[in-house]
N, C-alpha and C. Protein backbone atom coordinates (compact mmCIF):
# COMPACT_ATOMS: atom_id res chain seq x y z
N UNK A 1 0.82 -1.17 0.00
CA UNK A 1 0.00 0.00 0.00
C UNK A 1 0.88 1.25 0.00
N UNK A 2 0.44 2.53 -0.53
CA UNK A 2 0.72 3.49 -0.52
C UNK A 2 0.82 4.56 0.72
N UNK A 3 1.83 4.87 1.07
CA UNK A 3 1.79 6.07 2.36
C UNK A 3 2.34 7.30 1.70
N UNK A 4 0.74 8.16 2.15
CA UNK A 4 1.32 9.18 1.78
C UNK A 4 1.67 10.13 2.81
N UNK A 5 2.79 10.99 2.40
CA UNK A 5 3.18 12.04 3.09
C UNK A 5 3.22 13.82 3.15
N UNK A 6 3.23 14.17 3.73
CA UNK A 6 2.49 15.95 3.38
C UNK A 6 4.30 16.75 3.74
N UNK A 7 4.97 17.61 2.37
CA UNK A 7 6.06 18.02 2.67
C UNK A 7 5.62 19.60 2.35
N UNK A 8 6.18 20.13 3.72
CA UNK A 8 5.83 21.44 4.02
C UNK A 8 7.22 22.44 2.77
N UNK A 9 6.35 22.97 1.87
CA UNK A 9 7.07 24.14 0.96
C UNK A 9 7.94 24.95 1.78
N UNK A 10 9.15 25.54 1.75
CA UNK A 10 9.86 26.30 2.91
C UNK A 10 9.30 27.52 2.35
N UNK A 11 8.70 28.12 0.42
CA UNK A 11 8.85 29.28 0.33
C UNK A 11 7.54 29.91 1.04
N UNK A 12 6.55 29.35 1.23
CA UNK A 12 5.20 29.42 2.28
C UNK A 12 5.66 29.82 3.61
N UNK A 13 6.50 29.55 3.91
CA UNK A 13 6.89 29.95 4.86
C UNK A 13 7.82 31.31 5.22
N UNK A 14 8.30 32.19 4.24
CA UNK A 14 9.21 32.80 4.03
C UNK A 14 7.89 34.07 3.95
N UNK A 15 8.62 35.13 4.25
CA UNK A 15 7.55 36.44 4.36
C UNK A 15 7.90 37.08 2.42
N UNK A 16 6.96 37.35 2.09
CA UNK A 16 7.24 37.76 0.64
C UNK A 16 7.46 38.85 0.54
N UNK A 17 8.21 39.58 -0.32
CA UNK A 17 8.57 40.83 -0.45
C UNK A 17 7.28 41.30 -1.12
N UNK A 18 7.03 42.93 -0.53
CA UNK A 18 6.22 43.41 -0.71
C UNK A 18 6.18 44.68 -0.07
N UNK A 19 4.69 45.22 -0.45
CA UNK A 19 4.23 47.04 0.56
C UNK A 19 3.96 46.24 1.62
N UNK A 20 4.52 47.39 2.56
CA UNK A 20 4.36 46.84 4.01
C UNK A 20 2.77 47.88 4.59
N UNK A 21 2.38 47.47 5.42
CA UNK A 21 0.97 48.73 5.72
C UNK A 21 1.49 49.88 5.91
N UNK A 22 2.60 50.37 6.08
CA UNK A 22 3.05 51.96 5.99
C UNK A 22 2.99 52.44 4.49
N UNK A 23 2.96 51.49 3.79
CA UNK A 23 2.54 52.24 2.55
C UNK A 23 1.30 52.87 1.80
N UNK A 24 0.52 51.90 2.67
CA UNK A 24 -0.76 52.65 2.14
C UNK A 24 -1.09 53.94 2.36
N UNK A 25 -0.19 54.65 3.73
CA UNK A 25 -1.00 55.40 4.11
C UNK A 25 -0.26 57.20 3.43
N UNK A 26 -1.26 57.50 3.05
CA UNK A 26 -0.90 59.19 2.08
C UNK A 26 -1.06 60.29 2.94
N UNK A 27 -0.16 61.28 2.62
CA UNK A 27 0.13 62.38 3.40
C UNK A 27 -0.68 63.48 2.18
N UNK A 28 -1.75 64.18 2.94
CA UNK A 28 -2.50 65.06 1.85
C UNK A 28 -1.70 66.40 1.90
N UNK A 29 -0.68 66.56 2.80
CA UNK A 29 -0.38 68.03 2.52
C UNK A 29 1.16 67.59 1.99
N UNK A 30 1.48 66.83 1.21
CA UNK A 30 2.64 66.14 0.76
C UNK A 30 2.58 66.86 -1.31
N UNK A 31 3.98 66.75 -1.52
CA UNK A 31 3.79 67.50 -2.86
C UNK A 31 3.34 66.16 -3.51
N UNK A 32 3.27 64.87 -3.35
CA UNK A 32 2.54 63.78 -4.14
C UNK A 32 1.23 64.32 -4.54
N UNK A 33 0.51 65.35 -4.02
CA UNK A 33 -0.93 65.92 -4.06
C UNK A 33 -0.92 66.73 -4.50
N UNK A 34 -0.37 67.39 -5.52
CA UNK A 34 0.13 68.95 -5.92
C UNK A 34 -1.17 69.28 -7.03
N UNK A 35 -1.53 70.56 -6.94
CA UNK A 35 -2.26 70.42 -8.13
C UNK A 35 -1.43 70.50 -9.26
N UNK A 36 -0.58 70.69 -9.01
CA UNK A 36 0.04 71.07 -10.14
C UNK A 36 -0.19 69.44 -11.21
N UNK A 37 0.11 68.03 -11.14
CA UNK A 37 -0.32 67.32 -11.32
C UNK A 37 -1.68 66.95 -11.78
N UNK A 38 -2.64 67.67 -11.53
CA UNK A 38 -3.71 67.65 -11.89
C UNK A 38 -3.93 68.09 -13.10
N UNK A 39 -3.09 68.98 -13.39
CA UNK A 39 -3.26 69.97 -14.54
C UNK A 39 -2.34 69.13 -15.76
N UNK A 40 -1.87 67.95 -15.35
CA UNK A 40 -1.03 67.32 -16.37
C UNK A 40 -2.24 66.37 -17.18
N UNK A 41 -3.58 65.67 -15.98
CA UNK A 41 -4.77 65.24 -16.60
C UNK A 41 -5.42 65.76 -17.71
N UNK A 42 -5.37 67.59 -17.80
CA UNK A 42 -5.96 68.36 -18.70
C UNK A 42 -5.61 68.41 -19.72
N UNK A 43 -4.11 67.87 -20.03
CA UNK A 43 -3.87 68.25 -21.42
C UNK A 43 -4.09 67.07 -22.45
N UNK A 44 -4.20 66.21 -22.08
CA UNK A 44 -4.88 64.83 -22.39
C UNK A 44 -6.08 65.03 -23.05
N UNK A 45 -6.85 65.26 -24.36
CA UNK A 45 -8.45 65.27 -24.99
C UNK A 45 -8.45 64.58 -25.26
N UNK A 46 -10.03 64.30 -25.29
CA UNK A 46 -10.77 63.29 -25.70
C UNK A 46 -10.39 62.19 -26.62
N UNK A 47 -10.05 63.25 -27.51
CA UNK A 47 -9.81 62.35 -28.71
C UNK A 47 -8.26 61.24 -28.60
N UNK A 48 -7.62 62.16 -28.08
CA UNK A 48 -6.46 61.27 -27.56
C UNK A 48 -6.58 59.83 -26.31
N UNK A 49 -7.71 59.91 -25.61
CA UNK A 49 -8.34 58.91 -25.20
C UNK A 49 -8.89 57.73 -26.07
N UNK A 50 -9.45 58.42 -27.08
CA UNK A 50 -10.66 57.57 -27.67
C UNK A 50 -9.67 56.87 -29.01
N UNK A 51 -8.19 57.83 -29.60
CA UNK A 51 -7.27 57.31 -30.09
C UNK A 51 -6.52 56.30 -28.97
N UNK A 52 -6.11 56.31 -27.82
CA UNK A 52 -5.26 55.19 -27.23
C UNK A 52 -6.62 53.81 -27.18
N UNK A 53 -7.84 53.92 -27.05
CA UNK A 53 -8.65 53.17 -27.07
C UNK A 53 -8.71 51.92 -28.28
N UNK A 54 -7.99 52.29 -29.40
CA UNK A 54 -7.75 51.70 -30.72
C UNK A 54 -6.97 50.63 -30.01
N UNK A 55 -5.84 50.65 -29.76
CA UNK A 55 -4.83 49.68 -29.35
C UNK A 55 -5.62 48.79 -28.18
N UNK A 56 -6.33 49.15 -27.53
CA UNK A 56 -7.18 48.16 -26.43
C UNK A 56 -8.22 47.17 -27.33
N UNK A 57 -9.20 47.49 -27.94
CA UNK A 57 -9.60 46.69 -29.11
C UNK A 57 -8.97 45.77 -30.05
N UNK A 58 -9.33 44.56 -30.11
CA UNK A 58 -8.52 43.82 -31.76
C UNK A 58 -8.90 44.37 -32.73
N UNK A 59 -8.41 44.42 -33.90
CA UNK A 59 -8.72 44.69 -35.25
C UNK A 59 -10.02 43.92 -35.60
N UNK A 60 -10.22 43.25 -35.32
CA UNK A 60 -11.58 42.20 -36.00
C UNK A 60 -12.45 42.34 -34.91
N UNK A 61 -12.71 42.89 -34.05
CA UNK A 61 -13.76 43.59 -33.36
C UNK A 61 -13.70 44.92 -33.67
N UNK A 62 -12.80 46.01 -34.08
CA UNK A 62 -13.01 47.10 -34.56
C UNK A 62 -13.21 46.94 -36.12
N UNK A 63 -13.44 45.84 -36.93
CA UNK A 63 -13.38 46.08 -37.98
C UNK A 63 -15.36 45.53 -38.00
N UNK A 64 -15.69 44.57 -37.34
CA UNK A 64 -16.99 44.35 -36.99
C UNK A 64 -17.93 45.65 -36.63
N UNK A 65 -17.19 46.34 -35.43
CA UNK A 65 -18.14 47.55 -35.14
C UNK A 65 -17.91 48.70 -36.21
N UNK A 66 -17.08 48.97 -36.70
CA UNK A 66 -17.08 49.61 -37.93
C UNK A 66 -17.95 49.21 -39.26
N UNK A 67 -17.81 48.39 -39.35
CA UNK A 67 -18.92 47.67 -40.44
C UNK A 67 -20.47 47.60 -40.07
N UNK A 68 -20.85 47.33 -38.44
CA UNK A 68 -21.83 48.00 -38.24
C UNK A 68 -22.08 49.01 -38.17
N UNK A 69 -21.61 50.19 -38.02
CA UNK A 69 -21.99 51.55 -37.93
C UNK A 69 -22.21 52.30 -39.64
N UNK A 70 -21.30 51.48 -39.98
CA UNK A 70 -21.73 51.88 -41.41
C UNK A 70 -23.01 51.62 -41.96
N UNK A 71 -23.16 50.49 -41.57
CA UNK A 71 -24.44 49.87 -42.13
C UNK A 71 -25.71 50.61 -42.15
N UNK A 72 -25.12 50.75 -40.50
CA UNK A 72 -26.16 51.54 -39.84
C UNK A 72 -26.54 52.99 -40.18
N UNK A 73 -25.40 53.90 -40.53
CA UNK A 73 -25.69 55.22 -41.20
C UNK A 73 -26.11 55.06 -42.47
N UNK A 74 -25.60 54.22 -43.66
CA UNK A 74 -26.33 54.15 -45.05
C UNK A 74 -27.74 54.22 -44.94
N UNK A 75 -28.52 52.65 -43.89
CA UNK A 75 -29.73 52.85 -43.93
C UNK A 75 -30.40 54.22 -43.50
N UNK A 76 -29.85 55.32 -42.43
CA UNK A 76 -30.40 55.90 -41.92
C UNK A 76 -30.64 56.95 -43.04
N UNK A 77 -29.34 57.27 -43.73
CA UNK A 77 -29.23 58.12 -45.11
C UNK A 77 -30.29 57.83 -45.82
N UNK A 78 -30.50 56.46 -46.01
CA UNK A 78 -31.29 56.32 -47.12
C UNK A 78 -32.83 56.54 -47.18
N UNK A 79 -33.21 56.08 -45.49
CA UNK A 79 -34.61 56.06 -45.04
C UNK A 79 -34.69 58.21 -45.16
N UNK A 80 -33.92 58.87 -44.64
CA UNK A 80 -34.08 60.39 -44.81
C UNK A 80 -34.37 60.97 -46.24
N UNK A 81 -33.00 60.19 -47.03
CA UNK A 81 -33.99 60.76 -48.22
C UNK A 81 -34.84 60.09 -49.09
N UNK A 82 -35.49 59.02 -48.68
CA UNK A 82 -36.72 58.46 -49.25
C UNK A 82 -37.65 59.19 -48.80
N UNK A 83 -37.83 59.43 -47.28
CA UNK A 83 -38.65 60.15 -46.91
C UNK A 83 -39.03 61.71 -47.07
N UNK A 84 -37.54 62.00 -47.28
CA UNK A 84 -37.70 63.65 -47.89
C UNK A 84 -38.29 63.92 -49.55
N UNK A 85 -37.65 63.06 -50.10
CA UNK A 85 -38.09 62.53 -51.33
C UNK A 85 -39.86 62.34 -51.89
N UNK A 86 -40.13 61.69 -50.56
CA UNK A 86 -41.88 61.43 -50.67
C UNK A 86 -42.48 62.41 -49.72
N UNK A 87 -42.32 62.85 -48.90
CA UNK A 87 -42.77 64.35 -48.41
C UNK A 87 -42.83 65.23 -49.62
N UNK A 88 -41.81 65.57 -50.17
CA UNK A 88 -41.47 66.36 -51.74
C UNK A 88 -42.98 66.14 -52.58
N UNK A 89 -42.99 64.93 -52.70
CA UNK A 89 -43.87 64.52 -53.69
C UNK A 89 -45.33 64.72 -52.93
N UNK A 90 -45.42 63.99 -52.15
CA UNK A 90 -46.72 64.36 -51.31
C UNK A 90 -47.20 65.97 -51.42
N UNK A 91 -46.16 67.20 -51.08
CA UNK A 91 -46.79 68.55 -50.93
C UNK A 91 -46.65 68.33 -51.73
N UNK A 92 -46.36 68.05 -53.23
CA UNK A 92 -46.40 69.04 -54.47
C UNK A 92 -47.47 68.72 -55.23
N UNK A 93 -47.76 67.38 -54.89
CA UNK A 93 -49.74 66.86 -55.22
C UNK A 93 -50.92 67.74 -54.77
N UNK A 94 -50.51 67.49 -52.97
CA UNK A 94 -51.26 68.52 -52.34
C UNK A 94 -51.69 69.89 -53.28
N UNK A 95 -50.07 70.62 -53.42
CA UNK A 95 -50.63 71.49 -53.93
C UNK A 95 -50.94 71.78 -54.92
N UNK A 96 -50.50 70.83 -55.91
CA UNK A 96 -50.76 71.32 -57.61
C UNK A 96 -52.78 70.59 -57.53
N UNK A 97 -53.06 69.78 -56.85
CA UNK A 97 -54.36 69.37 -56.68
C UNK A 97 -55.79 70.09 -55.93
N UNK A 98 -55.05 69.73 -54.65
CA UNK A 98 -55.71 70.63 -53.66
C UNK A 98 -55.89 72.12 -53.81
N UNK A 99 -55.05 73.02 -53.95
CA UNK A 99 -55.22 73.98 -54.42
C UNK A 99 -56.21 74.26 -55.40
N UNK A 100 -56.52 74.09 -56.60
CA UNK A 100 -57.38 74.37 -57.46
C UNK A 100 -59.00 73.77 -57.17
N UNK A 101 -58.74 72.01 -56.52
CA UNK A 101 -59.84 71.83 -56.31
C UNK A 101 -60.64 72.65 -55.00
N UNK A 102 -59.94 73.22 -54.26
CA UNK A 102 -60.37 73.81 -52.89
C UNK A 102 -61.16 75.66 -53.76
N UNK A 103 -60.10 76.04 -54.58
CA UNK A 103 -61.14 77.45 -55.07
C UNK A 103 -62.45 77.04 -56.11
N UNK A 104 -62.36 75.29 -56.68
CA UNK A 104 -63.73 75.21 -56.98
C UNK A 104 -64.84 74.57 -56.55
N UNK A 105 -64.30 74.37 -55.41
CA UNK A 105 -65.24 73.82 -54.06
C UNK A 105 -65.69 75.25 -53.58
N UNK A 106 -64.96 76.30 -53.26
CA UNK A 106 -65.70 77.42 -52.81
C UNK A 106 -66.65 78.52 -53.94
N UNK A 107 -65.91 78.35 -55.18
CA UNK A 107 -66.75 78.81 -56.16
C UNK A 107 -67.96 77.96 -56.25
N UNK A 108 -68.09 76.91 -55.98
CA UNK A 108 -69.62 76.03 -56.12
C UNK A 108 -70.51 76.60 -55.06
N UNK A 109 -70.18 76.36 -53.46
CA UNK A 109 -70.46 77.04 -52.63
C UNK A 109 -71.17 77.99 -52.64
N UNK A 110 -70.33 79.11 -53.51
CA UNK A 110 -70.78 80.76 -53.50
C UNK A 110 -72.26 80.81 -54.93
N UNK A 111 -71.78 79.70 -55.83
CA UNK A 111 -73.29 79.77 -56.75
C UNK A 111 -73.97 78.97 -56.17
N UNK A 112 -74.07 78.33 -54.94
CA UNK A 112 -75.31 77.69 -54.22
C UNK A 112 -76.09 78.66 -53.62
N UNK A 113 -75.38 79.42 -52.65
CA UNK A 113 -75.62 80.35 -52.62
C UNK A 113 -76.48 81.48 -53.11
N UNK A 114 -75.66 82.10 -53.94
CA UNK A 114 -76.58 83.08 -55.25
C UNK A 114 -77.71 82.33 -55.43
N UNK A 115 -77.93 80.83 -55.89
CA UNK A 115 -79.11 80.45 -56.29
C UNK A 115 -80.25 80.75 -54.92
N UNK A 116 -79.60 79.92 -53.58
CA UNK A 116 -80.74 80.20 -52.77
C UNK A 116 -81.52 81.86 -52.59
N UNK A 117 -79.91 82.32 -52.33
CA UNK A 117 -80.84 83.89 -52.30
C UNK A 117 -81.54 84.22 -53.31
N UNK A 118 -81.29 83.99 -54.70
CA UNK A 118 -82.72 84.67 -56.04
C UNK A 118 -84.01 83.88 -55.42
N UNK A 119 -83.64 82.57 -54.82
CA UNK A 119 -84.88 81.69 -54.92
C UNK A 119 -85.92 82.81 -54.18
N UNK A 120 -85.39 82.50 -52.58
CA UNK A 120 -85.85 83.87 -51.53
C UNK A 120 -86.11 84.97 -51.84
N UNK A 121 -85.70 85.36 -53.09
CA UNK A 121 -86.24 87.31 -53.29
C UNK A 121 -87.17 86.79 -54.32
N UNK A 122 -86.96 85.47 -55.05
CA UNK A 122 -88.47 85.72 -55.99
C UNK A 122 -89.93 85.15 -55.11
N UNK A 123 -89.67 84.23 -54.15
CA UNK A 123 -90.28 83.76 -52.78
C UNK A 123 -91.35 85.05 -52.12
N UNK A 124 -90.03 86.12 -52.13
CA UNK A 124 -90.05 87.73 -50.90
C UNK A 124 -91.11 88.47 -52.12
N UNK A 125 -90.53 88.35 -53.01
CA UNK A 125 -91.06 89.32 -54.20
C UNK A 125 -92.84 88.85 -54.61
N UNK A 126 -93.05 87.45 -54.47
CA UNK A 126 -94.28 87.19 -54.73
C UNK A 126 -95.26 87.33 -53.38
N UNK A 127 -94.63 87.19 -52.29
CA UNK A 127 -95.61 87.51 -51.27
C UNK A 127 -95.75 88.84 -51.17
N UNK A 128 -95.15 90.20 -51.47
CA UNK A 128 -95.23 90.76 -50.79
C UNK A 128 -96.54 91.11 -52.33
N UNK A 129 -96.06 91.01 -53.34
CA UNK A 129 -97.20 91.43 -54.73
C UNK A 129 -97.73 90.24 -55.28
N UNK A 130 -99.10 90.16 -54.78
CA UNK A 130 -99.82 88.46 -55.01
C UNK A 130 -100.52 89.27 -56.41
N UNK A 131 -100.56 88.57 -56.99
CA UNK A 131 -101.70 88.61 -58.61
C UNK A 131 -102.76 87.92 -58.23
């Protein structure tokens, strides 16, 4: 049969080099806190962020989201000017149509009109002089 035995590692046992707890602790009125440092954050833009951001990405995930976004603006291009396109067309029916039929909808109107009132004065005209 097998005996097994348990052999204690010596480097487990050895304290590891490292920060000791005096390191954690920060002195706020220390020049490590300077503003002056702060002002080194500022010169850093955006764009220089969003350029180091390239190198964090693979190529074939930036070449994926690139290919979607494209996609994605063509359709949007395209749906704007279809739609501007048929708006276009829509008013210009409206108005080459509507327009004319709307002043002979009110010209009908206005000889309905005229007719009722002659009707009424020849109506007015016979009552007031009966034969």
């Amino acid at each position: 049969m097998v005996e097994l035995t348990e052999v204690e590692d010596e480097s487990f046992e050895q304290k590891q080099a490292g920060p000791s707890e005096d390191d954690y602790y920060t002195d706020t009125d220390s020049e490590i806190s300077s503003d002056e440092e702060d002002n080194v954050a500022d010169e850093e833009t955006f764009t220089d962020r969003i350029s180091a951001l390239k190198d964090i990405v693979p190529a074939s995930t930036r070449s994926f989201i690139s290919n979607g976004v494209d996609t994605t603006t063509s359709w949007i291009k395209y749906g704007l000017m279809f739609g501007g396109k048929t708006l276009w067309v829509v008013s210009t029916s409206a108005l080459l149509l509507g327009v004319p039929w709307a002043l002979a909808f009110v010209e009908e109107q206005q000889v309905v009109e005229m007719e009722k009132e002659m009707k009424m004065r020849e109506m007015g005209g016979e009552a007031c002089h009966p034969n």
